[in-house]
N, C-alpha and C. Protein backbone atom coordinates (compact mmCIF):
# COMPACT_ATOMS: atom_id res chain seq x y z
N UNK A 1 4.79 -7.80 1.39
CA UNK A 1 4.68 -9.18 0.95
C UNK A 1 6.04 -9.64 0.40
N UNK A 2 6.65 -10.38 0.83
CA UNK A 2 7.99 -11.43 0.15
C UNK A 2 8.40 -11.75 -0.65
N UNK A 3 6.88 -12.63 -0.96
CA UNK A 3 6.28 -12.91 -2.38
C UNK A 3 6.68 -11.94 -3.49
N UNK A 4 6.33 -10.84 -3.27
CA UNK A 4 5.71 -10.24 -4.16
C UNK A 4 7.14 -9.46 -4.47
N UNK A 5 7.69 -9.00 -3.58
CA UNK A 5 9.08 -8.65 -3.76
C UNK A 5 10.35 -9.91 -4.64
N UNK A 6 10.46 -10.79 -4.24
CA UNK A 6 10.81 -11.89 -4.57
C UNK A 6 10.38 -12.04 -6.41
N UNK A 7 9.06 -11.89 -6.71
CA UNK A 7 8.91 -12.16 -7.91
C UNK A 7 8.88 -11.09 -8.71
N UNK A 8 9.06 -9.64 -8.03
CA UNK A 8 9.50 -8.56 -9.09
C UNK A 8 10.97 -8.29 -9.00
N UNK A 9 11.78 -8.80 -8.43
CA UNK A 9 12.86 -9.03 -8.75
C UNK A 9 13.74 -10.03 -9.29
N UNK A 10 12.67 -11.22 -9.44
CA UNK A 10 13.53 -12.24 -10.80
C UNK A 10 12.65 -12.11 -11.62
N UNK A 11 11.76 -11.12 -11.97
CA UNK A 11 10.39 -11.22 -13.30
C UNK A 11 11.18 -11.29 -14.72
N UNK A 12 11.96 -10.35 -14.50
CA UNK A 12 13.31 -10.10 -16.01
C UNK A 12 14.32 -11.13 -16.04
N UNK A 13 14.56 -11.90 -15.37
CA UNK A 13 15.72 -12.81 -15.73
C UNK A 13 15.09 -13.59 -16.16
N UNK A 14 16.23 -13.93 -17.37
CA UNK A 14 16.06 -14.98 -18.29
C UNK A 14 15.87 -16.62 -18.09
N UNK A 15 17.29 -16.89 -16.97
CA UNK A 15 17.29 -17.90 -16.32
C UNK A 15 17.42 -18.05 -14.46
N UNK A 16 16.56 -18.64 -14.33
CA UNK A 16 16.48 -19.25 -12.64
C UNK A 16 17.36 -19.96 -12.18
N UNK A 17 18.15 -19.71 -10.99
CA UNK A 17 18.74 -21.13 -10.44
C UNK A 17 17.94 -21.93 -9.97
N UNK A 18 17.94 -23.03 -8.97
CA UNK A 18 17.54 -24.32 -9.00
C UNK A 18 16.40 -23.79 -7.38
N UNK A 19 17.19 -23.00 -6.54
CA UNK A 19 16.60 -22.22 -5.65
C UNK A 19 15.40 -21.52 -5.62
N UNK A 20 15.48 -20.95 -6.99
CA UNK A 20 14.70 -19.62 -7.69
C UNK A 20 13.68 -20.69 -8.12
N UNK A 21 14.02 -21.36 -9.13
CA UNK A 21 12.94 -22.21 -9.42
C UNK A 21 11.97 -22.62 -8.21
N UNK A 22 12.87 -23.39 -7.20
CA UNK A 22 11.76 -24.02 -6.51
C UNK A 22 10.75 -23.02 -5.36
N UNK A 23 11.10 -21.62 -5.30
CA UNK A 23 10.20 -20.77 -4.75
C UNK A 23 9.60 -20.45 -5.75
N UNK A 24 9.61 -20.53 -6.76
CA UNK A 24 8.57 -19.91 -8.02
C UNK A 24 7.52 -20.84 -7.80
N UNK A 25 7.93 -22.48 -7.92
CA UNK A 25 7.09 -23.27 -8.08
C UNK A 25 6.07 -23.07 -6.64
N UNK A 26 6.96 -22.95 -5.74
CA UNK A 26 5.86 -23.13 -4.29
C UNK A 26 4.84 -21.53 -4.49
N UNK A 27 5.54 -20.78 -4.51
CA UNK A 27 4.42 -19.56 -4.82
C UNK A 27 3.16 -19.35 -5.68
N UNK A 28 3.87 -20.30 -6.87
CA UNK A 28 2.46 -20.67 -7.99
C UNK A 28 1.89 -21.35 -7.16
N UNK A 29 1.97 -22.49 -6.28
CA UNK A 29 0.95 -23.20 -6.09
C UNK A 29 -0.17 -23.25 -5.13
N UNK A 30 0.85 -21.73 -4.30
CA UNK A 30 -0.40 -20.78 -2.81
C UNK A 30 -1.06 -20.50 -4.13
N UNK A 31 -0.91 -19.39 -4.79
CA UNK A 31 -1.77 -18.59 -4.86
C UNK A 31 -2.77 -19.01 -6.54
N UNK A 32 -2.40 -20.40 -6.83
CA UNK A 32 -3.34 -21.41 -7.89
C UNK A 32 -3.25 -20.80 -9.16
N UNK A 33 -1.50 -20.65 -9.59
CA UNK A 33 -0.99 -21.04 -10.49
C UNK A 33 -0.97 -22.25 -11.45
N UNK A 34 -1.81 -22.88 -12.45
CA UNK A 34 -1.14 -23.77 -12.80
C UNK A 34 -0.76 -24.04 -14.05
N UNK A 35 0.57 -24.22 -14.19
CA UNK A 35 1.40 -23.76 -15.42
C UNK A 35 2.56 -25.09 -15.60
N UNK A 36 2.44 -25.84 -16.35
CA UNK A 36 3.09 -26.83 -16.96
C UNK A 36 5.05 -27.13 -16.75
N UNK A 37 5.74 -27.07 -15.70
CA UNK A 37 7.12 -27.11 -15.99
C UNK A 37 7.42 -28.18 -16.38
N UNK A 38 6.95 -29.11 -17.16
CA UNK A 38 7.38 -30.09 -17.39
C UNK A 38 7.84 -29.47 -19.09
N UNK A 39 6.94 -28.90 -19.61
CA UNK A 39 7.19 -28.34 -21.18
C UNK A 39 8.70 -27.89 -21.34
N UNK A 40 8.86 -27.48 -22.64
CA UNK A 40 9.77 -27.45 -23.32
C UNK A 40 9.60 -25.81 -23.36
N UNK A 41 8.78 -25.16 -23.32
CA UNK A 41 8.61 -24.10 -23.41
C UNK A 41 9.61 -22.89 -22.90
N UNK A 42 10.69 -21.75 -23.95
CA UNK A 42 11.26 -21.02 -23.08
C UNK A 42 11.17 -19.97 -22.29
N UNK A 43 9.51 -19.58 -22.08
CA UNK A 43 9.34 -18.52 -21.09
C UNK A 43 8.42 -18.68 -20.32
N UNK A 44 8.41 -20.27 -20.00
CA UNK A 44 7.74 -20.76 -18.61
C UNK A 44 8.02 -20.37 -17.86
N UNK A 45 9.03 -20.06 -17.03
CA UNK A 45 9.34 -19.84 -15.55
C UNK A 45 9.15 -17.99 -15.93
N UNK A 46 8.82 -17.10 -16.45
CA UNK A 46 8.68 -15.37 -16.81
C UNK A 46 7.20 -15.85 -16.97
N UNK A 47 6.74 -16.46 -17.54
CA UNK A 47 5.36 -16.45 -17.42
C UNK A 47 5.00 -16.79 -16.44
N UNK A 48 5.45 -17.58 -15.52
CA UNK A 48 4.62 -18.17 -14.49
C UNK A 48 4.88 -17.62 -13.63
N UNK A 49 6.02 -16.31 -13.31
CA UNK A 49 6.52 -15.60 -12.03
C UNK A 49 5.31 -13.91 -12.58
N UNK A 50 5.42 -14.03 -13.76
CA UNK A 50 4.31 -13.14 -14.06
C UNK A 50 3.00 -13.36 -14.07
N UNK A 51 2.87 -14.23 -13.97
CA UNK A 51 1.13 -14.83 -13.70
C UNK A 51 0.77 -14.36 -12.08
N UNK A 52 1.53 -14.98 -11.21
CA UNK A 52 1.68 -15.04 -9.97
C UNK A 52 1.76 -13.68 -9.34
N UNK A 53 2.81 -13.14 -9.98
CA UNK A 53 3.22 -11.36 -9.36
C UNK A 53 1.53 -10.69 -9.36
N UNK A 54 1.17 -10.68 -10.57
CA UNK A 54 -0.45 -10.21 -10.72
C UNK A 54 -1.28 -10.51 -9.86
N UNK A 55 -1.70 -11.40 -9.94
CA UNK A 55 -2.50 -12.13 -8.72
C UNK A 55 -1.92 -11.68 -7.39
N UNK A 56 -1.04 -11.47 -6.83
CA UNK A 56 -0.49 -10.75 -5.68
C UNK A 56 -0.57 -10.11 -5.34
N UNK A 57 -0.36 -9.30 -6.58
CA UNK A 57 -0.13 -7.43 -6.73
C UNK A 57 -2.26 -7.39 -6.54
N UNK A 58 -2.84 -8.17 -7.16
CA UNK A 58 -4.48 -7.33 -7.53
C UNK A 58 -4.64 -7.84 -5.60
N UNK A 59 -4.26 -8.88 -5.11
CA UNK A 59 -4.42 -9.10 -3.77
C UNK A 59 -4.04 -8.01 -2.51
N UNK A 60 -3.26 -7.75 -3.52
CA UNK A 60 -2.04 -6.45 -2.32
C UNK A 60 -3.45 -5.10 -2.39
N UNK A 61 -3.44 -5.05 -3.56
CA UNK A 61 -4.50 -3.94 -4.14
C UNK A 61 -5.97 -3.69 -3.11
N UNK A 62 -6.40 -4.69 -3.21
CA UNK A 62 -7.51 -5.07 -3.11
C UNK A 62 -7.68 -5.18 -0.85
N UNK A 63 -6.73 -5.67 -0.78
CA UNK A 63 -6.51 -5.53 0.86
C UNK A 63 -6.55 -3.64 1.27
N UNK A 64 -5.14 -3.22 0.40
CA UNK A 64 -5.12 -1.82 0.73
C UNK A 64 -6.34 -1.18 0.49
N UNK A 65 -7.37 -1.53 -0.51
CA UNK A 65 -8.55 -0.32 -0.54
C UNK A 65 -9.41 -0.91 0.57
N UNK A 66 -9.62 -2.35 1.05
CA UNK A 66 -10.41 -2.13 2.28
C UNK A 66 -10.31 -1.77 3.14
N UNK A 67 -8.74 -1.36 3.46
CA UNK A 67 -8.16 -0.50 4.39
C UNK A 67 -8.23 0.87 4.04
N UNK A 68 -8.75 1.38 3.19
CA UNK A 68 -8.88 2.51 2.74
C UNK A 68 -10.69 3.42 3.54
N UNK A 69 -11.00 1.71 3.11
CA UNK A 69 -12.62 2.35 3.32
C UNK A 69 -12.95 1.88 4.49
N UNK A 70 -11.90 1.53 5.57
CA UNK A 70 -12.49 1.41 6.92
C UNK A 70 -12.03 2.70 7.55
N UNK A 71 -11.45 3.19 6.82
CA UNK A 71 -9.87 4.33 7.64
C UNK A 71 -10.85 5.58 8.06
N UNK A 72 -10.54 5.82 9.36
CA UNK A 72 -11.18 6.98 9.39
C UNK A 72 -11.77 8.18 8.80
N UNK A 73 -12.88 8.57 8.23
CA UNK A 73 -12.84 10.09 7.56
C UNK A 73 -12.95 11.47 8.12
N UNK A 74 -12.07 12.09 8.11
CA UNK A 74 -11.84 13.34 9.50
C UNK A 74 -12.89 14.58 8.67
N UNK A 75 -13.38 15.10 10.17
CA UNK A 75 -14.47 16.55 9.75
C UNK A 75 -13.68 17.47 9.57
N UNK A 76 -12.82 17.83 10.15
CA UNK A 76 -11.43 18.83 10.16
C UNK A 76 -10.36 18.35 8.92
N UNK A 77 -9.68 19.06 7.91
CA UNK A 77 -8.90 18.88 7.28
C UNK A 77 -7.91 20.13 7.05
N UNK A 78 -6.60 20.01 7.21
CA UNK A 78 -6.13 20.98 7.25
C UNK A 78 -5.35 21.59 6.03
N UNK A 79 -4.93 22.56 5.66
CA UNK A 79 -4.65 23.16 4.72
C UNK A 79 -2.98 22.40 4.43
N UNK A 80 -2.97 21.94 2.98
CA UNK A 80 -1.75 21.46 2.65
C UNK A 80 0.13 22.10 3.23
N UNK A 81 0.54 21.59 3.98
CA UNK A 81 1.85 22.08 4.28
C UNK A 81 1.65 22.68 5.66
N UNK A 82 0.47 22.94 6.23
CA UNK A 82 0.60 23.75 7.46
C UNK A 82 1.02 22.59 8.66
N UNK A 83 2.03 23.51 8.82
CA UNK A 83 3.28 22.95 10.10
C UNK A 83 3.82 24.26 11.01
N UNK A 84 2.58 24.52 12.26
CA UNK A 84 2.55 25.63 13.22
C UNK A 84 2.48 25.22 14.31
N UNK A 85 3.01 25.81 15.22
CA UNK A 85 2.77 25.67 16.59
C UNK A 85 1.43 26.73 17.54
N UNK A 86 0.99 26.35 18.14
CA UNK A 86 0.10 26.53 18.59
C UNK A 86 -0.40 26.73 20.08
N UNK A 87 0.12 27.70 20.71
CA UNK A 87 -0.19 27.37 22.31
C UNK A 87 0.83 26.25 22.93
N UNK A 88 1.72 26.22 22.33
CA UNK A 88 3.48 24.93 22.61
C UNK A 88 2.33 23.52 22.51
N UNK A 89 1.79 23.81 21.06
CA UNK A 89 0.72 22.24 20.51
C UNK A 89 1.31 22.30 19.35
N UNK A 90 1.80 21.35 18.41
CA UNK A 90 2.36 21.14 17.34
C UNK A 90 0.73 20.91 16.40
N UNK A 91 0.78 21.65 15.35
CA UNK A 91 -0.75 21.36 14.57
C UNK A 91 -0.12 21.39 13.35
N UNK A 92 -0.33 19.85 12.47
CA UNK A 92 0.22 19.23 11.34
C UNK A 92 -1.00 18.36 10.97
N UNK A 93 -0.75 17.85 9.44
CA UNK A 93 -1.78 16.91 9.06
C UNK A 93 -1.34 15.44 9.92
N UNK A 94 -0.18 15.46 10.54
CA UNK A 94 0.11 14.24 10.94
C UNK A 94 -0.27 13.79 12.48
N UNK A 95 -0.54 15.24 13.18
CA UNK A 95 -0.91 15.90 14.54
C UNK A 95 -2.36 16.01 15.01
N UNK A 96 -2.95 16.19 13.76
CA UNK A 96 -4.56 16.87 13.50
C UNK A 96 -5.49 15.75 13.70
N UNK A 97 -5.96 15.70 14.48
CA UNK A 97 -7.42 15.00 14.98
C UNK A 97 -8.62 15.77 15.26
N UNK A 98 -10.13 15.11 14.74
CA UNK A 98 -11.17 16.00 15.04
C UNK A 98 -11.14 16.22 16.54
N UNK A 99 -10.82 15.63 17.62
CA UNK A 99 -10.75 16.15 19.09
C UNK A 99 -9.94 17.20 19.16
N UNK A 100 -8.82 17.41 18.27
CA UNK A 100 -7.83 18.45 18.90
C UNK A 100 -8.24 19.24 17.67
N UNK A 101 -8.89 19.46 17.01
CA UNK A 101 -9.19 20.73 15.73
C UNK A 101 -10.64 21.22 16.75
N UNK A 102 -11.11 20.04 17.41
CA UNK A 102 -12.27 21.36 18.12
C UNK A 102 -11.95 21.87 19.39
N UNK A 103 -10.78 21.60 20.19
CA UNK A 103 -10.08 21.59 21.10
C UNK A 103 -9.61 23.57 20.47
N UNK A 104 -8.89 23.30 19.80
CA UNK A 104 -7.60 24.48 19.24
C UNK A 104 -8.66 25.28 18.72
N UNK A 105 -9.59 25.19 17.83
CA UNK A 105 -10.36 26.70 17.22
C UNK A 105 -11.06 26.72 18.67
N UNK A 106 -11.50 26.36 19.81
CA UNK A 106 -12.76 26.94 21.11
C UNK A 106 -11.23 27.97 21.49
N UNK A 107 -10.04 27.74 21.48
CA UNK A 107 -9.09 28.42 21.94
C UNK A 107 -8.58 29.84 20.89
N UNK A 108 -9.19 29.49 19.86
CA UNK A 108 -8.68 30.92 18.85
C UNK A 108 -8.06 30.31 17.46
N UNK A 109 -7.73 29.10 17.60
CA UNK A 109 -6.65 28.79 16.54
C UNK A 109 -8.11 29.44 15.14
N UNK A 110 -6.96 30.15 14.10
CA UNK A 110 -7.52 30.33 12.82
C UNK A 110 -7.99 29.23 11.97
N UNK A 111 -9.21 29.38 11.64
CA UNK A 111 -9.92 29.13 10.48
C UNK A 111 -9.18 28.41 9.61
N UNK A 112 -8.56 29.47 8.65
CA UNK A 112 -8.13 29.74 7.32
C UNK A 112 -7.22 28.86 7.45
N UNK A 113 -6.89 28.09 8.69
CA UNK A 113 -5.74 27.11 8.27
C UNK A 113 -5.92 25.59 7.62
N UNK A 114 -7.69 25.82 7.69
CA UNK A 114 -8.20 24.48 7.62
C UNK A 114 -8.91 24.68 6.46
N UNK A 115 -8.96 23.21 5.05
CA UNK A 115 -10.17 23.40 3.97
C UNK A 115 -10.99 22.65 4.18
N UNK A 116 -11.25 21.84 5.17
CA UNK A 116 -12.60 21.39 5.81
C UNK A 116 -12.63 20.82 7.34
N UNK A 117 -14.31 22.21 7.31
CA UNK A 117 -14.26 22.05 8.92
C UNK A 117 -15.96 20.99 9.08
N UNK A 118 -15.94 20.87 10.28
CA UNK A 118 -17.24 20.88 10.85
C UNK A 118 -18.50 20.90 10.10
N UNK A 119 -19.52 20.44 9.62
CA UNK A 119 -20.43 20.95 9.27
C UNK A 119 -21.31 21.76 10.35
């Protein structure tokens, strides 16, 4: 997100240029910010890039866990760090699919390389 980059990197400055300002203002007003720049107030524009960052960040949050709970859950899991070759088959957590974990043990591959198999 842009956004979101954008407003954790002017969150600490004190003062905005005229630029800075006016993406602060357009960003408050996607995501229904509404915060007074007309005031006199001196930590309007830190409050209102911090109001906003939140709301982003719980958005950012909140996308990634439904992507969490659509994501596949594998029957096969393999033992932390194992990086072997296999019959000239590369078998990694990054490699490892339930087709190719029942593929490789009908062929011999060990057990013990895996902490969850199959029920």
């Amino acid at each position: 997100m842009e956004n979101l980059s954008f407003l954790k990197e002017v969150i600490n400055k004190h003062e905005l240029d005229e630029s800075e300002k006016r993406l602060v203002r357009s960003i408050c007003k996607e995501v229904g910010v509404t915060v007074s720049f007309a005031t006199k107030c001196k930590t309007k524009w830190q409050d209102s890039v911090l109001e906003a960052y939140n709301i982003l960040k719980e958005r950012e949050v909140a996308e990634n866990s439904e992507q969490d709970e659509n994501a596949e859950i594998k029957t096969f899991v393999l033992k932390a760090g194992v990086d072997v070759f296999f019959r000239n088959i590369r078998i990694n957590e990054a490699t490892m699919t339930d087709e190719l974990a029942r593929d490789i043990l009908k062929k011999g591959f060990p057990k013990r390389f895996f902490t969850k198999l199959e029920d």
